[in-house]
C-alpha atoms as a PDB file:
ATOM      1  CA  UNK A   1      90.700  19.435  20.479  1.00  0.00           C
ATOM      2  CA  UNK A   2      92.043  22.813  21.584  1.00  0.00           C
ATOM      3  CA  UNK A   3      90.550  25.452  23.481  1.00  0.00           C
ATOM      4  CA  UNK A   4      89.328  28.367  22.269  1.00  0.00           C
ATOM      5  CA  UNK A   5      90.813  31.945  22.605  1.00  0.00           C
ATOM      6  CA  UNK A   6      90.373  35.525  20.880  1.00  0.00           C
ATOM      7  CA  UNK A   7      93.241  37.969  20.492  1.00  0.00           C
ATOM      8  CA  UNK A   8      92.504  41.139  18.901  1.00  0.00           C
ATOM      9  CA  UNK A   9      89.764  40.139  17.564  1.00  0.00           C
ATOM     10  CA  UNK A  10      91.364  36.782  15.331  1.00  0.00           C
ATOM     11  CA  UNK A  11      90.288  33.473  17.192  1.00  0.00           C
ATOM     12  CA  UNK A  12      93.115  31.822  18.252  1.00  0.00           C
ATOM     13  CA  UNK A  13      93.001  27.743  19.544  1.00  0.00           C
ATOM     14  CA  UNK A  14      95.514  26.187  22.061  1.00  0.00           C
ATOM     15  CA  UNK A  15      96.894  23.006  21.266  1.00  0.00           C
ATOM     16  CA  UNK A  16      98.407  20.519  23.038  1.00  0.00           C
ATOM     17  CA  UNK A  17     102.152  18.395  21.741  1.00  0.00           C
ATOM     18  CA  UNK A  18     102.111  14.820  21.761  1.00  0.00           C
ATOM     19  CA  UNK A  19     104.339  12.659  23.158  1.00  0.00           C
ATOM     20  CA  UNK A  20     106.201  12.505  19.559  1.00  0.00           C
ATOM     21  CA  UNK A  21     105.893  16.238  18.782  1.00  0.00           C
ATOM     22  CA  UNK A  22     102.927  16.629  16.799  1.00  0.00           C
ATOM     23  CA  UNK A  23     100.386  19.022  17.049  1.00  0.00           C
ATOM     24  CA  UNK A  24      96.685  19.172  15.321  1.00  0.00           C
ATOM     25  CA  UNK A  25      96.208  21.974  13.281  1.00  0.00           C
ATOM     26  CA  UNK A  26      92.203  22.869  14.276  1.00  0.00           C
ATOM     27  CA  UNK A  27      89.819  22.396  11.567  1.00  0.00           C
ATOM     28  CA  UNK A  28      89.287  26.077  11.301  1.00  0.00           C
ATOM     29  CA  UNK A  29      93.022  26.976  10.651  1.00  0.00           C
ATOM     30  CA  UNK A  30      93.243  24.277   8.021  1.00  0.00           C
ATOM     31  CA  UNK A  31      90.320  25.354   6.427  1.00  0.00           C
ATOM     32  CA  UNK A  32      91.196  28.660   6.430  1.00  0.00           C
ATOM     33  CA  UNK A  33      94.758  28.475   5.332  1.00  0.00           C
ATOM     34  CA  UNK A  34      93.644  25.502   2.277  1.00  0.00           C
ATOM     35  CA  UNK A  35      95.586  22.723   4.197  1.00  0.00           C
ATOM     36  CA  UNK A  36      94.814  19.513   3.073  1.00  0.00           C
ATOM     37  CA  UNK A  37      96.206  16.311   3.717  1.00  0.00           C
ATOM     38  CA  UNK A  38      99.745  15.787   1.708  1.00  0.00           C
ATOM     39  CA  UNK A  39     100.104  19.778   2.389  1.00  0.00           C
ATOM     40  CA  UNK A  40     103.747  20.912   2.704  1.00  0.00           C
ATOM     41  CA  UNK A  41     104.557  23.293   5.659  1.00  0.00           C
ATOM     42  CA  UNK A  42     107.479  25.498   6.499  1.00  0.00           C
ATOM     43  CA  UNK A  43     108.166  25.159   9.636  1.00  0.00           C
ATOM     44  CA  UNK A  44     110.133  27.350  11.888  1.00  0.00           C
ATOM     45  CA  UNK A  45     111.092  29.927  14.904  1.00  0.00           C
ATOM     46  CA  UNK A  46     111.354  33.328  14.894  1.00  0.00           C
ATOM     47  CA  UNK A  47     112.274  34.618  18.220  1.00  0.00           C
ATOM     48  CA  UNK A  48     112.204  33.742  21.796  1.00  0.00           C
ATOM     49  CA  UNK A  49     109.120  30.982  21.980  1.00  0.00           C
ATOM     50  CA  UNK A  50     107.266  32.554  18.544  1.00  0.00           C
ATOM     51  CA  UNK A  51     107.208  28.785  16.369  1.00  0.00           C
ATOM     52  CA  UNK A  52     105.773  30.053  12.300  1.00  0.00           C
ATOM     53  CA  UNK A  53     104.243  27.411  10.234  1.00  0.00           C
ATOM     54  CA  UNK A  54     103.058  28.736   6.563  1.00  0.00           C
ATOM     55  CA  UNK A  55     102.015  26.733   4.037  1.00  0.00           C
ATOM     56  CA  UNK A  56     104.173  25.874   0.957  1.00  0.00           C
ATOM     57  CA  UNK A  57     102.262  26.666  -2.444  1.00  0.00           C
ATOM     58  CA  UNK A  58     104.549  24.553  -4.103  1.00  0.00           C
ATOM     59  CA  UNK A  59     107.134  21.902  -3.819  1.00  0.00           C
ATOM     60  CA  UNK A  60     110.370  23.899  -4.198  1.00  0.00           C
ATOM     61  CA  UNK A  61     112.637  20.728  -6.040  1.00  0.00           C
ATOM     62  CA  UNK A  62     109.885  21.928  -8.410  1.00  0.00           C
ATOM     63  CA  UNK A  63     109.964  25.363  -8.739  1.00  0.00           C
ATOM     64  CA  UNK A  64     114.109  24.199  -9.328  1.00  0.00           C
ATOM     65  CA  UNK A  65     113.584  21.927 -11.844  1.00  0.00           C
ATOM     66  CA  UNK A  66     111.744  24.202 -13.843  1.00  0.00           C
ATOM     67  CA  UNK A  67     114.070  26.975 -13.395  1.00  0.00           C
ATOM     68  CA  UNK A  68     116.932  24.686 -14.518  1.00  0.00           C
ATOM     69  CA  UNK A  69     114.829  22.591 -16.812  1.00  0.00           C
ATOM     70  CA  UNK A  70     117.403  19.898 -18.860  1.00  0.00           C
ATOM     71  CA  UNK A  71     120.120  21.265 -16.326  1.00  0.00           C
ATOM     72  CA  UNK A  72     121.178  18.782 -14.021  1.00  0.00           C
ATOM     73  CA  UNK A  73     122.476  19.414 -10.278  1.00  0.00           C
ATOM     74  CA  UNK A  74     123.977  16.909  -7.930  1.00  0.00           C
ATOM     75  CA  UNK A  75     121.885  15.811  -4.710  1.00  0.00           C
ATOM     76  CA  UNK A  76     124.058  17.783  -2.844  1.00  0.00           C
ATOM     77  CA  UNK A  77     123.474  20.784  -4.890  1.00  0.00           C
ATOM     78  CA  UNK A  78     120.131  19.965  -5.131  1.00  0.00           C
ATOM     79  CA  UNK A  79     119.336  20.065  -1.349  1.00  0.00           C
ATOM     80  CA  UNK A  80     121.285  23.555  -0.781  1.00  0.00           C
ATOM     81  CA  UNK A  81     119.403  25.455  -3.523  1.00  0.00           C
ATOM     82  CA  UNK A  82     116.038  23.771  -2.016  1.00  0.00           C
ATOM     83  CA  UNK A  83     117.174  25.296   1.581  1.00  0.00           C
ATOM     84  CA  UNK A  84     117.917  28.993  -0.788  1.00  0.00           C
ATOM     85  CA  UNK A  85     114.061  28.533  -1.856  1.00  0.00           C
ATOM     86  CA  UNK A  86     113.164  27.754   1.289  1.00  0.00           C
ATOM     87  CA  UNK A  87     115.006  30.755   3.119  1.00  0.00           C
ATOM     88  CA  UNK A  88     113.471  33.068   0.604  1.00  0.00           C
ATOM     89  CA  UNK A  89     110.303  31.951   1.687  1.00  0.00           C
ATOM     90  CA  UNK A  90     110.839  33.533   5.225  1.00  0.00           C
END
């Protein structure tokens, strides 16, 4: 498990990446932030070095397919409005 750290006051645990690229959210992030297993994460940097992860509420396919409901999109399509959603979420 990570070590332990506090920065202005907001604990703060240092993890270590595996040999594949993974990481272990702590317990106490997860917790905190509702991530279970099956979760979906948006992952990405902002910065020099500064990596954001923040959880998805919501599949965003779904939040398209109700939008559009007996619309239909190609896969193509499909994938660049789901990267919109996704930019939005930033």
């Amino acid at each position: 498990m990570g070590s332990h750290l506090v920065r202005i006051g907001v604990p703060v645990s240092v993890v270590r990446v595996d040999s594949k690229g993974r990481i272990t959210l702590p317990k106490e992030v997860r917790e905190k932030a509702g991530i279970k297993p099956g979760s979906r994460l948006v992952v990405y940097t902002r910065g020099s070095g500064e990596i954001v992860v923040k959880l998805v509420s919501r599949d965003p396919s779904e939040e398209i397919a109700e939008i559009l409901g007996e619309f239909t999109l190609t896969r193509k399509d499909r994938v660049r409005a789901e990267k919109m959603l996704l930019e939005d979420i930033r």
